[in-house]
C-alpha atoms as a PDB file:
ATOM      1  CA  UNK A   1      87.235  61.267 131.854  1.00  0.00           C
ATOM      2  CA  UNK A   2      86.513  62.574 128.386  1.00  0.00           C
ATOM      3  CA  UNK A   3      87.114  60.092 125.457  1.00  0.00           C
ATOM      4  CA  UNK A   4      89.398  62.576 124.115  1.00  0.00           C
ATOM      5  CA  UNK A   5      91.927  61.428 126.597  1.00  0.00           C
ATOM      6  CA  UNK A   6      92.243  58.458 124.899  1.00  0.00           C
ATOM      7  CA  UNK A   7      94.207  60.063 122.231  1.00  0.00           C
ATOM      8  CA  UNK A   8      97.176  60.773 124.273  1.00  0.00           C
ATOM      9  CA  UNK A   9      97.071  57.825 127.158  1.00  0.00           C
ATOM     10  CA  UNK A  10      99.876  55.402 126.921  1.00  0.00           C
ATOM     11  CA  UNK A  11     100.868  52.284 129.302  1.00  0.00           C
ATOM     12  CA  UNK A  12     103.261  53.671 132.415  1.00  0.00           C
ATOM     13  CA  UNK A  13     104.520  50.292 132.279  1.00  0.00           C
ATOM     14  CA  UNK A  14     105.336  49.789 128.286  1.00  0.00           C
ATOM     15  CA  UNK A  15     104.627  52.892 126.855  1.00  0.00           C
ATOM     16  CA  UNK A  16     102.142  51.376 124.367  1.00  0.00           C
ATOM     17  CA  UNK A  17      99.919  53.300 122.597  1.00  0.00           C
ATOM     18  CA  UNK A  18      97.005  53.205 121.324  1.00  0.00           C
ATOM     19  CA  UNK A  19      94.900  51.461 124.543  1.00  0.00           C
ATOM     20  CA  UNK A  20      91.398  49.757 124.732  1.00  0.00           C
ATOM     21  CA  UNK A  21      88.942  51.579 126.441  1.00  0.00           C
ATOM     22  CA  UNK A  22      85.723  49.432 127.730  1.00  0.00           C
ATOM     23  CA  UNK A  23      82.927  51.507 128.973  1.00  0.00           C
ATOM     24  CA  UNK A  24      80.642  50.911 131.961  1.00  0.00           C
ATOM     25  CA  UNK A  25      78.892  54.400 133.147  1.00  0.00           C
ATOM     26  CA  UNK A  26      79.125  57.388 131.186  1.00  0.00           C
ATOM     27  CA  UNK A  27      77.065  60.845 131.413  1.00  0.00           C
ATOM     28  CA  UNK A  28      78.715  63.886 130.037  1.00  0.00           C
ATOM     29  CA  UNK A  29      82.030  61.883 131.169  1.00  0.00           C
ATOM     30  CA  UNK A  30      82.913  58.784 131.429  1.00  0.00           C
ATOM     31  CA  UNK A  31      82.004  57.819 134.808  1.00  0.00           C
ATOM     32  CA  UNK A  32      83.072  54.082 135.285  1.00  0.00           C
ATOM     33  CA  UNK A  33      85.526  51.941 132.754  1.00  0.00           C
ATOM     34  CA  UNK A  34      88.479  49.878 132.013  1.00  0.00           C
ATOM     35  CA  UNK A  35      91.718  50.873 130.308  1.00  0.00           C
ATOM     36  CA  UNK A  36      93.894  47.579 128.874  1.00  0.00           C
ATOM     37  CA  UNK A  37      96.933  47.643 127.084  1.00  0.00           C
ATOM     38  CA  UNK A  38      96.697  44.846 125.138  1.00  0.00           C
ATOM     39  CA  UNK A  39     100.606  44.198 124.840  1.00  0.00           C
ATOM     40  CA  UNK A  40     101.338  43.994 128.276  1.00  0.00           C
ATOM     41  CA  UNK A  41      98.170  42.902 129.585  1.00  0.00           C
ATOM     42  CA  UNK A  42      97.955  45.397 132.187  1.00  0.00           C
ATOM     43  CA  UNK A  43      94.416  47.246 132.915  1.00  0.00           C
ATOM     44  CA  UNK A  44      93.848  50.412 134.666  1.00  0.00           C
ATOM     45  CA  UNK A  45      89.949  51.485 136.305  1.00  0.00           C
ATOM     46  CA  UNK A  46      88.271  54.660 135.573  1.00  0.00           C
ATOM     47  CA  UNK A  47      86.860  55.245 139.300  1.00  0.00           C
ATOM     48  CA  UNK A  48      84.729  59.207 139.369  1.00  0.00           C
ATOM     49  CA  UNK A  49      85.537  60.240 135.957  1.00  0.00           C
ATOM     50  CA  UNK A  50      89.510  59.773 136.856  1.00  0.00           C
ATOM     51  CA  UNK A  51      92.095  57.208 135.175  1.00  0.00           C
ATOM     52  CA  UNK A  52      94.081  55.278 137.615  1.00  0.00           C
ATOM     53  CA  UNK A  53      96.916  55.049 135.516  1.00  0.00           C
ATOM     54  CA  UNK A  54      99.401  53.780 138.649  1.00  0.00           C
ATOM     55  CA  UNK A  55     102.445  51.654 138.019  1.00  0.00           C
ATOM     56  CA  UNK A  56     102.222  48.294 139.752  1.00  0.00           C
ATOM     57  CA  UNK A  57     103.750  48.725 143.251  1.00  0.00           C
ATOM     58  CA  UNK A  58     101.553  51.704 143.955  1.00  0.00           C
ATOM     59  CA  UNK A  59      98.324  49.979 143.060  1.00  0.00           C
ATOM     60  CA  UNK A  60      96.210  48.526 146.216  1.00  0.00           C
ATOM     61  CA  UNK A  61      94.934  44.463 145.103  1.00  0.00           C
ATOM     62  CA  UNK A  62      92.176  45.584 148.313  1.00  0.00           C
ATOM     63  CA  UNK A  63      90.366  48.170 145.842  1.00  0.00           C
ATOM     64  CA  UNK A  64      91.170  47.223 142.256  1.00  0.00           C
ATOM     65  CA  UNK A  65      89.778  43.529 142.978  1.00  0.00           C
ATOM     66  CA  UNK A  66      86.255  44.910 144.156  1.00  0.00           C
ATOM     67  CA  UNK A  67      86.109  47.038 140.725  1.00  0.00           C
ATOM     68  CA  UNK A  68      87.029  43.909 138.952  1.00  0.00           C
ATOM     69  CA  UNK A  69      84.499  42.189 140.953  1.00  0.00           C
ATOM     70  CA  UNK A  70      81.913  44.253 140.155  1.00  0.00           C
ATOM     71  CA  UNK A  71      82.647  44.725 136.024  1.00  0.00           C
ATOM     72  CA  UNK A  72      83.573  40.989 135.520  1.00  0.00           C
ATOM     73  CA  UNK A  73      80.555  40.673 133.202  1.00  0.00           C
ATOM     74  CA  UNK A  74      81.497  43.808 131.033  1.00  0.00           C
ATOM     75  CA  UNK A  75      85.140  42.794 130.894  1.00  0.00           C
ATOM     76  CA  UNK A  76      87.291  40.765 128.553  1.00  0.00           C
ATOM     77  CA  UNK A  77      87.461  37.556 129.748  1.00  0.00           C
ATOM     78  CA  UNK A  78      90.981  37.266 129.337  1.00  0.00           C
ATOM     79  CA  UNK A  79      91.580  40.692 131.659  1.00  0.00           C
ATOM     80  CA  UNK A  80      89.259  38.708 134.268  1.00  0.00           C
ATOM     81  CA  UNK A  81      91.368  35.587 134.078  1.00  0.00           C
ATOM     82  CA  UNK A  82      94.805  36.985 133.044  1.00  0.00           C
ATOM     83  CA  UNK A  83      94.897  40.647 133.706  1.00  0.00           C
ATOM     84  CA  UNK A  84      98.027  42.421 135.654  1.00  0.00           C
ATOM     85  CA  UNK A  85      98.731  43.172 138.288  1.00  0.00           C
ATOM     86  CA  UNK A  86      95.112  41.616 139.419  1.00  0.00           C
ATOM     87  CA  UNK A  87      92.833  39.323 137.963  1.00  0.00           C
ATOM     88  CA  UNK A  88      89.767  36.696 139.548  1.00  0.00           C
ATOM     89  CA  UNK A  89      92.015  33.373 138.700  1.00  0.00           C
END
């Protein structure tokens, strides 16, 4: 994902705009990351350079909780305990 993106990108839940973007791997691209809106609490993974930007009943807990899992220590600690629609409470 270029950072560029960032510019336009806006919650599908809320609509809120501007979002935090937390890095984890980036080349050319961002590679790896985390998307949060910080009104709604909601985060989205940047999985091979793509945003999952996927409203809440199409999201699967059986892949965003292993990319949680593996992040924790570069993510917000409220996202880890808080975050929607998954989080490690």
């Amino acid at each position: 994902m270029k950072r560029k993106l960032m510019e336009i990108l806006a919650c599908p839940i809320d609509k809120h705009h501007p979002l935090d973007l937390h890095v984890f791997e980036e080349k050319d691209e961002i590679i790896e990351g985390l998307i949060i809106c910080s009104q709604c609490g909601r985060w989205y993974p940047i999985r091979d350079e793509i945003p999952e930007m996927l409203p809440d009943e199409l999201r699967k807990e059986s892949e965003d909780l292993p990319f949680l899992k593996k992040w924790k220590d570069k993510v917000p600690q409220q996202t880890v305990s808080e975050g929607k629609p998954f989080n490690l409470k």
